[in-house]
Protein backbone atom coordinates (compact mmCIF):
# COMPACT_ATOMS: atom_id res chain seq x y z
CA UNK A 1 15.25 -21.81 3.35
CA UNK A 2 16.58 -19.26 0.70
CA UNK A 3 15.93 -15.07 1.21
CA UNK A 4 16.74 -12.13 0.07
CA UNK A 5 19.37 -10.82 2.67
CA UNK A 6 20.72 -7.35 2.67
CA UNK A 7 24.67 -7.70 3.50
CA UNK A 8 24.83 -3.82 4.08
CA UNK A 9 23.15 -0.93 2.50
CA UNK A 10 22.85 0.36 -1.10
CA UNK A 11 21.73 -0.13 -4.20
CA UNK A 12 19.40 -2.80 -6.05
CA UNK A 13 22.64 -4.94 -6.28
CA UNK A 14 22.69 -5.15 -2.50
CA UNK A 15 19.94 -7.76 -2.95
CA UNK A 16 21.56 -11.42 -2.45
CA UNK A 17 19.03 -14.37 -2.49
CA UNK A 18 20.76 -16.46 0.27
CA UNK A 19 20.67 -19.46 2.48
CA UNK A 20 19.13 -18.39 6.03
CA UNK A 21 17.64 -20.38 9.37
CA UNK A 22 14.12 -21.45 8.54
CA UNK A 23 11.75 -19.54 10.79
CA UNK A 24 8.88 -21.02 13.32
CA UNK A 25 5.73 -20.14 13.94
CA UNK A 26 5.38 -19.18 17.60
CA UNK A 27 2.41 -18.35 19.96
CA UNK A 28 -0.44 -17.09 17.90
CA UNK A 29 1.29 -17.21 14.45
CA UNK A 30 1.04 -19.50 11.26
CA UNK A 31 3.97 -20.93 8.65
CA UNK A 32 3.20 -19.47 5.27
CA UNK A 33 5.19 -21.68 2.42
CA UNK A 34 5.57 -17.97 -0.07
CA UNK A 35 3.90 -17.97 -3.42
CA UNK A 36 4.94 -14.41 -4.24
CA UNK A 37 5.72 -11.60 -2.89
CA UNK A 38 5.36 -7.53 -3.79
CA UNK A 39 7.84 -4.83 -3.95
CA UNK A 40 6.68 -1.38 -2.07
CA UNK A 41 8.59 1.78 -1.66
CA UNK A 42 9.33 0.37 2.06
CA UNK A 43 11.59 -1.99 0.60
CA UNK A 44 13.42 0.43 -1.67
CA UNK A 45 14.28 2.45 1.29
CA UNK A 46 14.80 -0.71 3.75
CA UNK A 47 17.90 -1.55 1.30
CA UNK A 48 19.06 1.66 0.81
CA UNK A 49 19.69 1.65 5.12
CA UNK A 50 17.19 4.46 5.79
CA UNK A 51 14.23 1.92 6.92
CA UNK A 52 15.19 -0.53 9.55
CA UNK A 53 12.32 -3.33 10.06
CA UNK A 54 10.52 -2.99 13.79
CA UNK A 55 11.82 -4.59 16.99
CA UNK A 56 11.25 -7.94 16.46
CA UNK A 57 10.59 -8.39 12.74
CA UNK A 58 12.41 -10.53 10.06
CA UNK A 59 15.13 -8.81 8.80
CA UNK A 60 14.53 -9.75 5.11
CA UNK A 61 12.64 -7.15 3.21
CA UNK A 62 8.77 -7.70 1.83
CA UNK A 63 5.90 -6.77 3.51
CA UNK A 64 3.61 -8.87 1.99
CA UNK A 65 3.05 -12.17 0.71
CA UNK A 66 0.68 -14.82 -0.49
CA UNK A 67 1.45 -18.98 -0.39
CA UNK A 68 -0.28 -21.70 1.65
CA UNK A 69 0.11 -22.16 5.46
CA UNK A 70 2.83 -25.23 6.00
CA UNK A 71 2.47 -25.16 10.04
CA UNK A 72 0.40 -23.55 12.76
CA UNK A 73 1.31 -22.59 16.28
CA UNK A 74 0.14 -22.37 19.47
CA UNK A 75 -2.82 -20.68 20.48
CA UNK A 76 -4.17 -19.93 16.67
CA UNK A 77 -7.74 -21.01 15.54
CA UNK A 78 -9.74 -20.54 12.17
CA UNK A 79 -6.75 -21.71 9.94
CA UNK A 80 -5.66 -25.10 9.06
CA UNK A 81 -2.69 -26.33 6.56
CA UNK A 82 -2.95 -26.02 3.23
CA UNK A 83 -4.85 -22.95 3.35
CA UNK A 84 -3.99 -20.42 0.53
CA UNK A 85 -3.77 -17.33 2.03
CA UNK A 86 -2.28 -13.94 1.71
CA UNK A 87 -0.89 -11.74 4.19
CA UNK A 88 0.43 -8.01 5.94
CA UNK A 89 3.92 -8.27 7.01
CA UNK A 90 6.38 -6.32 9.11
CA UNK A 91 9.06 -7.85 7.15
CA UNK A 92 10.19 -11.43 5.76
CA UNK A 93 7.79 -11.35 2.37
CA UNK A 94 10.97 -12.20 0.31
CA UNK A 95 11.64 -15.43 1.28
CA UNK A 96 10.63 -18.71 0.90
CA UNK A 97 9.05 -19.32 4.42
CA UNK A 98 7.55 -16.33 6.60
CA UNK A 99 5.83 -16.71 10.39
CA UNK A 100 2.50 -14.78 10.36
CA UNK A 101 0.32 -12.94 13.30
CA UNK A 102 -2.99 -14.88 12.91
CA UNK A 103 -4.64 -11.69 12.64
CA UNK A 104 -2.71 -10.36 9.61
CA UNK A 105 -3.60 -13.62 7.39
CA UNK A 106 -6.35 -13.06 4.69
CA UNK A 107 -7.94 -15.73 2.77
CA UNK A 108 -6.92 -15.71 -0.99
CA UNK A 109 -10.04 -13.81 -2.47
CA UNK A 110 -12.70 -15.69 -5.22
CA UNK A 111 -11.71 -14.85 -8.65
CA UNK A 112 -7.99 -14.09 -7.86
CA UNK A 113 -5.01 -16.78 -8.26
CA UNK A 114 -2.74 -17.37 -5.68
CA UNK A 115 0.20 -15.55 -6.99
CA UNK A 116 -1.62 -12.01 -7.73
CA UNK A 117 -3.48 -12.15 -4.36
CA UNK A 118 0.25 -11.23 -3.45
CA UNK A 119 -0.83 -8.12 -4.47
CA UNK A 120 -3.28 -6.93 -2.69
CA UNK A 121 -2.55 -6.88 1.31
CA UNK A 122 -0.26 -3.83 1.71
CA UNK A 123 -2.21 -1.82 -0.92
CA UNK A 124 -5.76 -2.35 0.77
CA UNK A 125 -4.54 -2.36 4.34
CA UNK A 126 -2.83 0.92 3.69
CA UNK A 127 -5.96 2.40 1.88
CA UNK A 128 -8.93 1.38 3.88
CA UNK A 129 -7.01 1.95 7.13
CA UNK A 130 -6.74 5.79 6.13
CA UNK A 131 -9.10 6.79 3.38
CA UNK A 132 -12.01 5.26 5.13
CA UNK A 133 -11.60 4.27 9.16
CA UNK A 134 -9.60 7.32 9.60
CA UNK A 135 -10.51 10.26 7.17
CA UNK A 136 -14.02 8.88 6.78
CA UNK A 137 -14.58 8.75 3.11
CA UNK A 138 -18.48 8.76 2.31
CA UNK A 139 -20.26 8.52 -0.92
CA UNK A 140 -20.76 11.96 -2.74
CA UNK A 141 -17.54 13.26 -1.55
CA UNK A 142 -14.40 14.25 -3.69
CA UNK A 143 -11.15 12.07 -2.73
CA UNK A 144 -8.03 13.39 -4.23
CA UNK A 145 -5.11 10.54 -4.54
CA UNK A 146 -1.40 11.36 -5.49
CA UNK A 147 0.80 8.78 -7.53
CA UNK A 148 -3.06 7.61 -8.92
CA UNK A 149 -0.86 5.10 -10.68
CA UNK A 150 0.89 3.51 -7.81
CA UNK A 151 0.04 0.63 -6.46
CA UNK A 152 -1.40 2.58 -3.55
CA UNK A 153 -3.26 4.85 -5.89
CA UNK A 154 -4.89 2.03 -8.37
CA UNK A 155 -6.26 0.85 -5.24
CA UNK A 156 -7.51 4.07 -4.01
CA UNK A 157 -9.28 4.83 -6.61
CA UNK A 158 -11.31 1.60 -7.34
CA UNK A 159 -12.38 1.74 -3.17
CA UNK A 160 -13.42 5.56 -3.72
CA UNK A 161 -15.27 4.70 -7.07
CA UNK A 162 -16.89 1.61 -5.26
CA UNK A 163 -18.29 3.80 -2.17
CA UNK A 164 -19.48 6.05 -4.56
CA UNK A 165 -16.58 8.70 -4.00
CA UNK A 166 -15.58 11.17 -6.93
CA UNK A 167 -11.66 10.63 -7.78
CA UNK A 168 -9.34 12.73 -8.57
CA UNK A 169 -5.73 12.00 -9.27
CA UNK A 170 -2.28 13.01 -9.96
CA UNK A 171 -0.11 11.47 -12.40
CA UNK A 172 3.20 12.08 -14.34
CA UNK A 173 1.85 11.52 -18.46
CA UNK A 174 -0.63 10.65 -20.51
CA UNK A 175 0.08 7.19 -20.51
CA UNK A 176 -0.48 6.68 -16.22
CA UNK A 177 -3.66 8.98 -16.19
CA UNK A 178 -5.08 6.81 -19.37
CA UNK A 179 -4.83 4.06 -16.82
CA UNK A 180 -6.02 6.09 -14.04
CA UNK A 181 -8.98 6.46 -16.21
CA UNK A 182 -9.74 3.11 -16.98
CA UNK A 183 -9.88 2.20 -13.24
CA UNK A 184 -12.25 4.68 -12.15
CA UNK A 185 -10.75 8.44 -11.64
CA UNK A 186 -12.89 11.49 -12.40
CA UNK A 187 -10.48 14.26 -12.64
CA UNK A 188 -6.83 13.62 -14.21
CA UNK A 189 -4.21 15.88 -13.17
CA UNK A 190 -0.52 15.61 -15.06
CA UNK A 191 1.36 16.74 -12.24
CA UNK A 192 4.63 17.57 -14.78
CA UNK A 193 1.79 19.76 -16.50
CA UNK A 194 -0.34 20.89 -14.23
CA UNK A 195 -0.65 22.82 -10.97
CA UNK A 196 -2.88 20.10 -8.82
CA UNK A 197 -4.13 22.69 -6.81
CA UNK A 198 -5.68 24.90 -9.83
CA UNK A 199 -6.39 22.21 -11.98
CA UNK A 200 -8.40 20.59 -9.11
CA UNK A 201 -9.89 23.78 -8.06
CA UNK A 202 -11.27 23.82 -11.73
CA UNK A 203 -12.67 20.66 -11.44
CA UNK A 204 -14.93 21.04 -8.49
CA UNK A 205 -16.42 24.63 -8.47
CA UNK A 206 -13.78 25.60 -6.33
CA UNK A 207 -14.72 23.44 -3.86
CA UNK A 208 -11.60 21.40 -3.62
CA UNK A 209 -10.79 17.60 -2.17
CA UNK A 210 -12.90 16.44 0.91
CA UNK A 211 -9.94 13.91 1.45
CA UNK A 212 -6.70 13.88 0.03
CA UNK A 213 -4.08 10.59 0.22
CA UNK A 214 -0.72 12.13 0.07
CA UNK A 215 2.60 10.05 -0.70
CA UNK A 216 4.65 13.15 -1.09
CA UNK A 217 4.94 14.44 2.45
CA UNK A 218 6.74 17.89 3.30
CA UNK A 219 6.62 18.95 -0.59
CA UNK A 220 2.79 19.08 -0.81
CA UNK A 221 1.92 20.23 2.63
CA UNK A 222 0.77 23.76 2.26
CA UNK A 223 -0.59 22.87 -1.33
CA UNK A 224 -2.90 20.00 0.03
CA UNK A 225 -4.03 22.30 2.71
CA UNK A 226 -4.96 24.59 -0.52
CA UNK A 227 -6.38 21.96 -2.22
CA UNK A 228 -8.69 20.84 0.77
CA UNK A 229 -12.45 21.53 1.02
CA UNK A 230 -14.16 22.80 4.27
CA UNK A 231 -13.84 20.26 6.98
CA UNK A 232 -11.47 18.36 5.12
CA UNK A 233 -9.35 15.44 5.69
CA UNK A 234 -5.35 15.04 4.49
CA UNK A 235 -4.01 11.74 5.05
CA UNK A 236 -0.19 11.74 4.71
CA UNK A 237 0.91 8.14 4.10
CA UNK A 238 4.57 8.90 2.79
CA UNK A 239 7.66 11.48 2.77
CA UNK A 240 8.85 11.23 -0.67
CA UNK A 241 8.95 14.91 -0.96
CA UNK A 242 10.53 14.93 2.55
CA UNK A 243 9.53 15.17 6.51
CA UNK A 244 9.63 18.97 7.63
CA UNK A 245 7.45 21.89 6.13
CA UNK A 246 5.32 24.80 8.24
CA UNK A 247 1.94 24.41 8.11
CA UNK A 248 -0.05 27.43 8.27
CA UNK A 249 -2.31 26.98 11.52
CA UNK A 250 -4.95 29.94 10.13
CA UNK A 251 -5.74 28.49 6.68
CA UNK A 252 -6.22 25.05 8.82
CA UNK A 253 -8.88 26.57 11.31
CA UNK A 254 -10.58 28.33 7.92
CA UNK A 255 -11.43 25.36 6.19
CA UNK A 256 -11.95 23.63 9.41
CA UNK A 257 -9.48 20.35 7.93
CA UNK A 258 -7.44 17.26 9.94
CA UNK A 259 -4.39 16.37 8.65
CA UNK A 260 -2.67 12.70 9.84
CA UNK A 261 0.14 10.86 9.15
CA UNK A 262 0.22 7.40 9.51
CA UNK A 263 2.51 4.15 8.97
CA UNK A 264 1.34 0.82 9.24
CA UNK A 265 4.15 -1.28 9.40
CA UNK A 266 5.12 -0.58 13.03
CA UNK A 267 1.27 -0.88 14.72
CA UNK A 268 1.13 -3.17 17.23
CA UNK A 269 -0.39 -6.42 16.27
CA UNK A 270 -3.86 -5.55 17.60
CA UNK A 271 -4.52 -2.71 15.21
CA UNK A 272 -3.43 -4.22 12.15
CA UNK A 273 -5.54 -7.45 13.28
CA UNK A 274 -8.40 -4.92 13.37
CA UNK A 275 -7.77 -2.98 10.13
CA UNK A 276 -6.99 -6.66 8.50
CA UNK A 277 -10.81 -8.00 9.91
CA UNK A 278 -12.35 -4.21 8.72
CA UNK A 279 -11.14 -5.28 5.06
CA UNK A 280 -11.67 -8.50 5.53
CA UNK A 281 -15.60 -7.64 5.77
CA UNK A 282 -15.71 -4.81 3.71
CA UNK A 283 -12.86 -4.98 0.60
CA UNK A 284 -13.35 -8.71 0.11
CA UNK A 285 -16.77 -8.72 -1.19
CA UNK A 286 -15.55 -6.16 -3.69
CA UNK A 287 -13.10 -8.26 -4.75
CA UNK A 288 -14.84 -11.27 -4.74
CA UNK A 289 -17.53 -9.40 -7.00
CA UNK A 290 -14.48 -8.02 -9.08
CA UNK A 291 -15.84 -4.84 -8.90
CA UNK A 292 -12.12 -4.22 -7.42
CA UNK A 293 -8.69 -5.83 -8.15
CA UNK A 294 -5.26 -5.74 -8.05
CA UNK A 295 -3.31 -3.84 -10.46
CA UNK A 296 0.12 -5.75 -11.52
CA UNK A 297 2.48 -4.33 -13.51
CA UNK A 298 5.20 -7.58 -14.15
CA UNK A 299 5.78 -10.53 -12.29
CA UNK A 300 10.12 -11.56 -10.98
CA UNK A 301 11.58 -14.76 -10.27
CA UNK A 302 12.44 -13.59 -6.52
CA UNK A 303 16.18 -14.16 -7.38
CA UNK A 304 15.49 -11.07 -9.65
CA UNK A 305 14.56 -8.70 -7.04
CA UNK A 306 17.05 -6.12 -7.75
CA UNK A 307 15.85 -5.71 -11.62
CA UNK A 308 12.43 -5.39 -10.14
CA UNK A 309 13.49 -2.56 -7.62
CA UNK A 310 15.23 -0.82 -10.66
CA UNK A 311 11.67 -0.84 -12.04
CA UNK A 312 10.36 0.74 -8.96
CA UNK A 313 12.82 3.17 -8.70
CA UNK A 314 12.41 4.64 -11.96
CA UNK A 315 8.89 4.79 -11.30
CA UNK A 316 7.79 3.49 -14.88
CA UNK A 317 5.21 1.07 -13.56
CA UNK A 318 1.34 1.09 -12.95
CA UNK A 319 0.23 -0.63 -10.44
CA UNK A 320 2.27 -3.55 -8.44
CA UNK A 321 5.33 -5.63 -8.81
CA UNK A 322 5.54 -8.71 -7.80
CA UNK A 323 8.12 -11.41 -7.09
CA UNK A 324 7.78 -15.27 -6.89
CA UNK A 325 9.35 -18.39 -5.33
């Protein structure tokens, strides 16, 4: 099969679409023949040498896919070949074969073609896993997301709108929060404009964010923990803005808050099998219904991967990108 190898470290030009070994599906995994694949920060930093895949994981970058299953292994029920599916990786999305955990496949949702259901695992994984089974999100409450106009965020907020969440987001221009708008959000905040905390502050009586979903990292620590209501809940789901700040232990007892910081890409295979089955039952109706979907900015050839990265890097995108075989 062809991939997208990384020779050695740097820039989107580091991509090379390549001849490689074909891979097999072994005990309790499935063949997926790729439709598409999606382009997440992960991947940005995987070339650039700072994110090595986990112990045991294809060494091509993607960590997501959709296609139809070409072979099933050992020990795996519930699937058969030719199924369209779409699925969480730990690697191997940009490629033209991939070997799939069983319980990290997702059938291609009603209402969604094969090549935009590429879209959707990493995005909905990431957000129900912390939003909801972790921070507890419930109806009424104020969720604050950061990058609203990621492909994280425009998932965010359609699964706070749809539990009957207020959202509030952040959002470099007038352009991105217009979109932010359109999908759901409450409260726009121009971060290049705006201080989020005041402006949020504003917004809710002073009350603040019940639950925040933070990409930034060290950067917006101590300002989330401003930004947080009583008994609130800070999710940190990326370091963008870096890994080390203080956090001020007092102003946490005060308001009563939990802050976490998760990554999903090296769970073991049980967890992700169980956040995979959680959206399974509870994101799939939504997008079934339509009352949710995925957000794609442009669609690559995968043997344009690097001009697709460039995108991503400059950060000029709503939504996702996505790349196809």
């Amino acid at each position: 099969m062809h991939a997208i190898k990384i020779e050695q470290p740097g820039g989107p030009e580091a991509l090379v679409w390549a001849e490689v070994p074909d891979p097999v599906a072994g005990q309790g995994e499935v063949l997926v023949e790729v439709a598409a694949s999606a382009v997440n920060r992960a991947d940005v930093l995987q070339r650039q040498g700072f994110y090595d895949p986990p112990p045991g994981a294809s060494p091509y970058p993607g960590l997501e896919c959709s296609g139809r299953i070409v072979a099933i292994g050992e020990g795996v029920s519930g699937w058969s070949v030719g199924d369209e599916v779409c699925a969480l990786l730990a690697g191997g999305g940009y490629a033209e074969l991939v070997a799939v955990p069983a319980g990290q496949l997702l059938p291609v949702p009603a209402g969604v073609d094969l090549v935009t259901a590429a879209a959707l695992p990493e995005v909905v994984t990431t957000v129900w896993s912390n939003v909801f089974m972790v921070a507890g999100l419930r109806p009424g409450e104020t969720l604050l997301v950061h990058g609203g106009s990621s492909g994280i965020g425009t998932m965010a907020i359609q699964l706070g709108k749809a539990v009957g969440a207020r959202v509030a987001v952040t959002a470099g221009g007038k352009e991105k929060l217009a979109r932010c708008a359109e999908l759901g959000a409450d409260i726009l905040i121009d971060y290049r404009e705006q201080d989020f905390v005041e402006a949020l502050r504003a917004a809710t009586d002073g009350a603040g964010a019940d639950v925040i979903l933070d990409i930034v990292g060290a950067k917006y620590l101590a300002r989330n923990l401003d930004a947080l209501a009583v008994n609130g809940r800070l999710a940190v789901i990326g370091l963008q803005g870096g890994v080390k700040a203080e956090l001020n232990l007092g102003a946490m007892m005060a308001k009563r808050a939990a802050v976490t910081a998760t990554s999903l890409r090296s769970r073991p295979l049980e967890e992700k099998a169980a956040i995979v089955a959680a959206v399974r039952e509870h994101v799939w109706p939504l997008v079934s219904t339509g009352r949710v979907r995925p957000v794609v900015h442009a669609v690559y050839p995968m043997t344009e991967a690097a001009e697709a990265h460039r995108v991503m890097e400059s950060s000029a995108h709503v939504g996702k990108l996505l790349l196809t075989v």
